[in-house]
C-alpha atoms as a PDB file:
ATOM      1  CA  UNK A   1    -114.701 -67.851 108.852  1.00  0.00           C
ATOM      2  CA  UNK A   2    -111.767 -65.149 108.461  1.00  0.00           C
ATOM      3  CA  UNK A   3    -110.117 -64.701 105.491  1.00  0.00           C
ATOM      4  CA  UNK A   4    -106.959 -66.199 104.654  1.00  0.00           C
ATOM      5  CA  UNK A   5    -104.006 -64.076 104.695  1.00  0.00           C
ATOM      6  CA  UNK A   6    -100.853 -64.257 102.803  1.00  0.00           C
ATOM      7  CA  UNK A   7     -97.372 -62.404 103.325  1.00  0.00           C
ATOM      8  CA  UNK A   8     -95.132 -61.244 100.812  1.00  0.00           C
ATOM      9  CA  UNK A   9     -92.493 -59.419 100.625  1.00  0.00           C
ATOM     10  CA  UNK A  10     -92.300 -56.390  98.284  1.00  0.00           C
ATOM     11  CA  UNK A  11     -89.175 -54.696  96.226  1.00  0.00           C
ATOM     12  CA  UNK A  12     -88.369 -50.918  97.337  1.00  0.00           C
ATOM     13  CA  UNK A  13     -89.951 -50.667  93.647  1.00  0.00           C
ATOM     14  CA  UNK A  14     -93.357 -52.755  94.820  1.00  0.00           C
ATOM     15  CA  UNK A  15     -93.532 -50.677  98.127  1.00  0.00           C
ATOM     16  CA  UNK A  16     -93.456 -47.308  96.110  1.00  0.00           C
ATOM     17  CA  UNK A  17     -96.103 -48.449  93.264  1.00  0.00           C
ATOM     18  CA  UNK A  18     -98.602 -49.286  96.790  1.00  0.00           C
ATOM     19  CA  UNK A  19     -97.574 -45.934  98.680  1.00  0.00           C
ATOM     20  CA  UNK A  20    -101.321 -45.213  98.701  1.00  0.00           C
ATOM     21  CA  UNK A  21    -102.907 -48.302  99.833  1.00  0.00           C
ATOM     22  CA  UNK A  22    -100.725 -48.400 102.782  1.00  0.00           C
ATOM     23  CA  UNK A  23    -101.371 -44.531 102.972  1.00  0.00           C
ATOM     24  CA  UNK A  24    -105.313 -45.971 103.092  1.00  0.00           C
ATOM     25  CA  UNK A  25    -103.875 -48.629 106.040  1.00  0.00           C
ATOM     26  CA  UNK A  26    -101.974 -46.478 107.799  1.00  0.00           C
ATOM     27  CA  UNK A  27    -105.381 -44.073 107.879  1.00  0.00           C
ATOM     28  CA  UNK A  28    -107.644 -47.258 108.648  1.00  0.00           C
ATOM     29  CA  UNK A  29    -104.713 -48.032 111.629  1.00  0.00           C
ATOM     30  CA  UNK A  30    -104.353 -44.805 113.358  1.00  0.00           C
ATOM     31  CA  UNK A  31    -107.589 -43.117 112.757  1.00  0.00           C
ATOM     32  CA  UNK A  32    -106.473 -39.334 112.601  1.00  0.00           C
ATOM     33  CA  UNK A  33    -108.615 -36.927 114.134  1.00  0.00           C
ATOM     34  CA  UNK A  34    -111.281 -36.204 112.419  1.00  0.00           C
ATOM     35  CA  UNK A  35    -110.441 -33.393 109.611  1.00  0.00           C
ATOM     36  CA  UNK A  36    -106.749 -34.005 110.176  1.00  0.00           C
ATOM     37  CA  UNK A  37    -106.815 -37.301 108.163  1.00  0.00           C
ATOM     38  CA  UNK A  38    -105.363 -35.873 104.487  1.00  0.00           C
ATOM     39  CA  UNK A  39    -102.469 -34.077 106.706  1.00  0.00           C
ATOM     40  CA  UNK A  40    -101.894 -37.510 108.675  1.00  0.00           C
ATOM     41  CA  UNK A  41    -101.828 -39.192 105.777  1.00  0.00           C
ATOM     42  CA  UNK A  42     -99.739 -37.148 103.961  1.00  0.00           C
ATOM     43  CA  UNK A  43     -97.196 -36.738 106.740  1.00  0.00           C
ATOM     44  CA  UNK A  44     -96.946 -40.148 106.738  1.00  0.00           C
ATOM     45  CA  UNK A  45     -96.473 -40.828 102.898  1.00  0.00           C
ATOM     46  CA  UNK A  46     -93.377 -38.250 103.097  1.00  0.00           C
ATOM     47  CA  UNK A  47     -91.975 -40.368 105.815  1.00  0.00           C
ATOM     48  CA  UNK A  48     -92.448 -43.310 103.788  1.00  0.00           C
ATOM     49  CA  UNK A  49     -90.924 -42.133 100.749  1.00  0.00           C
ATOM     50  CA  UNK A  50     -88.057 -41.311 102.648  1.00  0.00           C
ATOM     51  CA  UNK A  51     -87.831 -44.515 104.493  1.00  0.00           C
ATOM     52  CA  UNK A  52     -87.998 -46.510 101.231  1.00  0.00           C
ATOM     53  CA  UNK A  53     -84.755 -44.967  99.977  1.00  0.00           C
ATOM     54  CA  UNK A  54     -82.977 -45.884 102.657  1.00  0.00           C
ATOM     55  CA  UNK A  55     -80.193 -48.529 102.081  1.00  0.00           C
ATOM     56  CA  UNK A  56     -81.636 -51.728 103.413  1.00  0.00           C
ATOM     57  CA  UNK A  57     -84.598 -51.267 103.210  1.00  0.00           C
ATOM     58  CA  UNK A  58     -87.466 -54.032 103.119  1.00  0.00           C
ATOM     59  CA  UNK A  59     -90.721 -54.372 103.717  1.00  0.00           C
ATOM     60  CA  UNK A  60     -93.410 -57.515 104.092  1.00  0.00           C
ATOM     61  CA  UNK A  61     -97.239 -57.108 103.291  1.00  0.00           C
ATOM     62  CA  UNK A  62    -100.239 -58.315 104.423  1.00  0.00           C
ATOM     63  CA  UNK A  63    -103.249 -59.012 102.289  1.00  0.00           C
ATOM     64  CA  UNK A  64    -106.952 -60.753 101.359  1.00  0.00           C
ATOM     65  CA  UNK A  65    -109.030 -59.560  98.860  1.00  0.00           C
ATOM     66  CA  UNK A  66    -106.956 -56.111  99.835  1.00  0.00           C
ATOM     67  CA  UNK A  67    -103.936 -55.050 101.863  1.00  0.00           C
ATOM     68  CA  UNK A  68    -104.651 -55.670 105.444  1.00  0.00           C
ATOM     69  CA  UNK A  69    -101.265 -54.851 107.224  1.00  0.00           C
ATOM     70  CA  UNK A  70     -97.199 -54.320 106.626  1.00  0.00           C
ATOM     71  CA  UNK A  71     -93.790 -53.942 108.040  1.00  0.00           C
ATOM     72  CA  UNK A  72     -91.399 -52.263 107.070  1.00  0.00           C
ATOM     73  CA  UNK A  73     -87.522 -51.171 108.221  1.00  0.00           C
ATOM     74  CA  UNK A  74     -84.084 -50.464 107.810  1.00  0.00           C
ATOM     75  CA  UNK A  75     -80.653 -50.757 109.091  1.00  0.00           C
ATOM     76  CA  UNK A  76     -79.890 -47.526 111.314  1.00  0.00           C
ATOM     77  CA  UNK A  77     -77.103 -45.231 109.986  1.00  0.00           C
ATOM     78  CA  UNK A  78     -73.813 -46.012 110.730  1.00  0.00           C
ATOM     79  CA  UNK A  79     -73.627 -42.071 110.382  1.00  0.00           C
ATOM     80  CA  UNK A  80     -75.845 -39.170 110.880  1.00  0.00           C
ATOM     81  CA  UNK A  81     -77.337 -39.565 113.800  1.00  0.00           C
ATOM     82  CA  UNK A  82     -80.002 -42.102 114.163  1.00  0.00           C
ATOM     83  CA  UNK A  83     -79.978 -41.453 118.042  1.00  0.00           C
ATOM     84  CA  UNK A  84     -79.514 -37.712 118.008  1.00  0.00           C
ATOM     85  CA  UNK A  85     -81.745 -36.522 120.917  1.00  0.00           C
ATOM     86  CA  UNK A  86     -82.012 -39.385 122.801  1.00  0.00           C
ATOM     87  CA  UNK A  87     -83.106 -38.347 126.821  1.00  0.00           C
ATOM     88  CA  UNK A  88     -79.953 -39.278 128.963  1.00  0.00           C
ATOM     89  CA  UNK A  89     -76.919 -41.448 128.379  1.00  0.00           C
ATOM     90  CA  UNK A  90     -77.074 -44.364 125.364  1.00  0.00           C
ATOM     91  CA  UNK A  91     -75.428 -47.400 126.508  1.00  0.00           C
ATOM     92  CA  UNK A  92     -71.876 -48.062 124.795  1.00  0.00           C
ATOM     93  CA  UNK A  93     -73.193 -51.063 123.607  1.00  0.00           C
ATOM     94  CA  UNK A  94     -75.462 -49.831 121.529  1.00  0.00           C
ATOM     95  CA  UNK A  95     -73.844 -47.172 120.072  1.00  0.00           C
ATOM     96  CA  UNK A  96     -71.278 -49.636 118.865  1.00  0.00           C
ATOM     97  CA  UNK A  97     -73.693 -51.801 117.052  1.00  0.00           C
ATOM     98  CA  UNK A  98     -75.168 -48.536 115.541  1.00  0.00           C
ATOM     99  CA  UNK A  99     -71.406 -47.717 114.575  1.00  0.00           C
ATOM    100  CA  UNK A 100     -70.729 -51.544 112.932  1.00  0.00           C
ATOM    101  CA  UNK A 101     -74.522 -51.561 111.271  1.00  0.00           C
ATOM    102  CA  UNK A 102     -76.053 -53.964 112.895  1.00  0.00           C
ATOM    103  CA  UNK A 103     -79.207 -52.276 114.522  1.00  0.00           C
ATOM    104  CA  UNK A 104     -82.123 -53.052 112.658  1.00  0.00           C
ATOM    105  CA  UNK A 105     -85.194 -50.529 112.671  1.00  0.00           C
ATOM    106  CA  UNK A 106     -88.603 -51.415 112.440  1.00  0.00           C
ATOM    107  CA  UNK A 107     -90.007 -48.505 111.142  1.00  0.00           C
ATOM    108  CA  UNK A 108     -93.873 -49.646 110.708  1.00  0.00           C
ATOM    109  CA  UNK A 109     -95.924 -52.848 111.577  1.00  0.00           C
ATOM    110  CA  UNK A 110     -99.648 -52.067 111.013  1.00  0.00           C
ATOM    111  CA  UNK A 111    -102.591 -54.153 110.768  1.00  0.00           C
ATOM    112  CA  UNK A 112    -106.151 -53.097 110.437  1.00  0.00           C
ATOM    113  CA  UNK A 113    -108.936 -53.510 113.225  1.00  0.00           C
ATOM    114  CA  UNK A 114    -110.489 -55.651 112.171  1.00  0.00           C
ATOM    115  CA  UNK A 115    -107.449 -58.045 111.273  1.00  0.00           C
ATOM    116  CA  UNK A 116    -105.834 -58.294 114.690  1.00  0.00           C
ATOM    117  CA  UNK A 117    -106.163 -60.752 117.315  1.00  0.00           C
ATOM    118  CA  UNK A 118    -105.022 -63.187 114.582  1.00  0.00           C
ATOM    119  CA  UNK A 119    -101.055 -63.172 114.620  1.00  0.00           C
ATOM    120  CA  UNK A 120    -100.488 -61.753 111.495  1.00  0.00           C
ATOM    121  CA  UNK A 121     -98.792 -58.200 113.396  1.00  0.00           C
ATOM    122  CA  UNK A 122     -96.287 -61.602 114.951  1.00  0.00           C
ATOM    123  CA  UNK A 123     -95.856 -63.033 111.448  1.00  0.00           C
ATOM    124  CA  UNK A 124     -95.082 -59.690 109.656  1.00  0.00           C
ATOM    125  CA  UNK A 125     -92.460 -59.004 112.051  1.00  0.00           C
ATOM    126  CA  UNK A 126     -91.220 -62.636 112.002  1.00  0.00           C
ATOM    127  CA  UNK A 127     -90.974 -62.061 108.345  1.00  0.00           C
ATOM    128  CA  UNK A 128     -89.137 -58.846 107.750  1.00  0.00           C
ATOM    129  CA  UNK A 129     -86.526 -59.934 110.270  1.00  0.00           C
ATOM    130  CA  UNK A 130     -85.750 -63.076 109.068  1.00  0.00           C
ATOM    131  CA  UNK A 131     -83.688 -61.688 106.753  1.00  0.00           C
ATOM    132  CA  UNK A 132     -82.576 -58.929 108.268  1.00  0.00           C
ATOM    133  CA  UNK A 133     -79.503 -60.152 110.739  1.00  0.00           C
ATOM    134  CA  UNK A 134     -79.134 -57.848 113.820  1.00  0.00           C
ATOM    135  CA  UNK A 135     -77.885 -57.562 116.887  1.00  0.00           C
ATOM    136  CA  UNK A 136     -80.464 -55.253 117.838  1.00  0.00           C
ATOM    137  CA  UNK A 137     -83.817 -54.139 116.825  1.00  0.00           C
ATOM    138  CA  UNK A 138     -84.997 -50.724 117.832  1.00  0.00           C
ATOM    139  CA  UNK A 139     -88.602 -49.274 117.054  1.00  0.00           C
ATOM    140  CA  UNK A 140     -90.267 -45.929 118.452  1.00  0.00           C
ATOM    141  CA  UNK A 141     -93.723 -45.435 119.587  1.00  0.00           C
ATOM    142  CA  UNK A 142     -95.912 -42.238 119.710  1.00  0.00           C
ATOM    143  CA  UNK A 143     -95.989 -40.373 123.045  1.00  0.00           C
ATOM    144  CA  UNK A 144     -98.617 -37.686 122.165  1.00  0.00           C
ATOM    145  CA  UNK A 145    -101.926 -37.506 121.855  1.00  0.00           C
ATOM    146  CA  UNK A 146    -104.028 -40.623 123.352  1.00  0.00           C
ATOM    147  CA  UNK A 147    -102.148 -43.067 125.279  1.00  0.00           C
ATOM    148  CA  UNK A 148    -104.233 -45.379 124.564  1.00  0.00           C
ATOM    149  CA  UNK A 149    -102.717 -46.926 120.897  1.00  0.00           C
ATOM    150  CA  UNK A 150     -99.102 -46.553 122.955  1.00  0.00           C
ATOM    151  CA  UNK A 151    -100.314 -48.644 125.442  1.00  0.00           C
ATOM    152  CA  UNK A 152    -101.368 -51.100 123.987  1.00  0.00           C
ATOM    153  CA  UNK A 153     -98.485 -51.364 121.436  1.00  0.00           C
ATOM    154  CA  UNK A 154     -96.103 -51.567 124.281  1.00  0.00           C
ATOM    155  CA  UNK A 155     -98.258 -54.292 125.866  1.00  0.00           C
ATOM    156  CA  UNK A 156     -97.495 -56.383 122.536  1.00  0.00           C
ATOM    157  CA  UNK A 157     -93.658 -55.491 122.095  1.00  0.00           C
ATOM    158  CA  UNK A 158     -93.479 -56.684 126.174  1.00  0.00           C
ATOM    159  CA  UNK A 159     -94.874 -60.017 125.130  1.00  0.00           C
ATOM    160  CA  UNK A 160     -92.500 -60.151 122.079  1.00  0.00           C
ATOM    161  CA  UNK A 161     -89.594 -59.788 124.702  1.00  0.00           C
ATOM    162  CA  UNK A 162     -88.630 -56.206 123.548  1.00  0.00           C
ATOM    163  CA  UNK A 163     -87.949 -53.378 126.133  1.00  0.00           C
ATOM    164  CA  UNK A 164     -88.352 -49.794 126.902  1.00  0.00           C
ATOM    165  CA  UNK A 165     -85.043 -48.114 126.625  1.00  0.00           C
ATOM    166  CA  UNK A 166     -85.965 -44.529 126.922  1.00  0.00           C
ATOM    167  CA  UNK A 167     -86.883 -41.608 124.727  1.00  0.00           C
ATOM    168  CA  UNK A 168     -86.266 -40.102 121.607  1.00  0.00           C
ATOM    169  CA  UNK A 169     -87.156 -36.305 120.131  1.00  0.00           C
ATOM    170  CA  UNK A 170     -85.902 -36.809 116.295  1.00  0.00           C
ATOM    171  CA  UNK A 171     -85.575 -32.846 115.893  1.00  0.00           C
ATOM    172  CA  UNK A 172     -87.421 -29.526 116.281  1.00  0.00           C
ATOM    173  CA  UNK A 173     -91.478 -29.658 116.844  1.00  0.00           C
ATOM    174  CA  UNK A 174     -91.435 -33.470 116.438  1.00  0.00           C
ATOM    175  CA  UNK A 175     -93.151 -34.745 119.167  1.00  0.00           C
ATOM    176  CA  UNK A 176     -91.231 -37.214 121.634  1.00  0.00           C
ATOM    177  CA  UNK A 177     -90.891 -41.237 121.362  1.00  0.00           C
ATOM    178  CA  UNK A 178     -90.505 -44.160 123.575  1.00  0.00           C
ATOM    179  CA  UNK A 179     -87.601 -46.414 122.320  1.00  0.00           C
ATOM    180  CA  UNK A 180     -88.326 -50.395 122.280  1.00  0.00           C
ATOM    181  CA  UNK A 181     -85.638 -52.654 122.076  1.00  0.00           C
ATOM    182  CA  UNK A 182     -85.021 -56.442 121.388  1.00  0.00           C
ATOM    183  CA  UNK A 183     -81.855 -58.225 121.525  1.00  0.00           C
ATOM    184  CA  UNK A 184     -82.586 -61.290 119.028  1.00  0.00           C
ATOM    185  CA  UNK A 185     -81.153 -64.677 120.255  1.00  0.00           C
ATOM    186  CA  UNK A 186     -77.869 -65.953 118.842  1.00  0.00           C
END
């Protein structure tokens, strides 16, 4: 029998004090290379300290006896550039719900191995967007290295009703992303 699983939600205070059991997570989920694990991790922490002082910023855990899985986002910048180097022409639409705040990012949804298959990556997402009124939802996925983990990610956001919009190179010597988008009902 699985072990029950319970979401909460955690303060940008909560997130910070657990930085390095969802360091641990994020390790479990993307299983660096081996010997490039403490710089994977690490490159991840600083991007997650960063994200966490964001305005709007919120995140929803999962856990058993330990923490299994989160998500975690924020609105996109009104300013500064959230789609600076995006490949080929943005549609006016979205820039103007950039421009009014109302694109929400998911910046992480994780769950571990052996904790998938079980709806709790549907539920964590559910979650952190209940509160979280947008017209649009953007999220990025990996493009290098094995395709495999982008594959299957974008299988998941297809059956969520999201769509590829296109891709994304967030500055010098970071490595291209896809773009995902969903348009929430209502």
């Amino acid at each position: 029998m699985a072990a029950e699983v319970f979401l909460r939600r955690l303060s940008r205070w909560q997130a910070e004090q657990q930085r390095n059991d969802i360091g641990d997570v994020h390790v479990m989920v993307y299983r660096g290379d081996v010997g490039t694990e403490y710089r994977d991790r690490e490159d991840f922490l600083g991007r997650f300290e960063q994200d966490v002082r964001r305005p709007d910023f919120d995140m929803v855990v999962a856990g058993a006896a330990r923490l299994v899985g989160c998500a975690y986002g924020f609105h996109a910048s009104r300013t500064g550039g959230w789609w600076s180097g995006f490949d080929g022409e943005l549609p006016p639409d979205i820039e103007e719900f950039t421009a009014s705040g109302r694109v929400f990012v998911l910046a992480e949804l994780m769950v571990l191995p052996a904790f998938r298959r079980q709806g709790i990556a549907t539920r964590l997402r559910e979650r952190l967007l209940e509160r979280r009124p947008a017209d649009l939802v953007v999220t990025t996925l990996d493009l290098d290295g094995d395709d495999a983990p982008t594959e299957a990610a974008g299988h998941v956001l297809r059956a969520w009703g999201w769509s590829r919009l296109g891709t994304l190179a967030p500055g010098p010597g970071a490595a291209p992303r896809e773009v995902w988008i969903h348009r929430p009902p209502g």
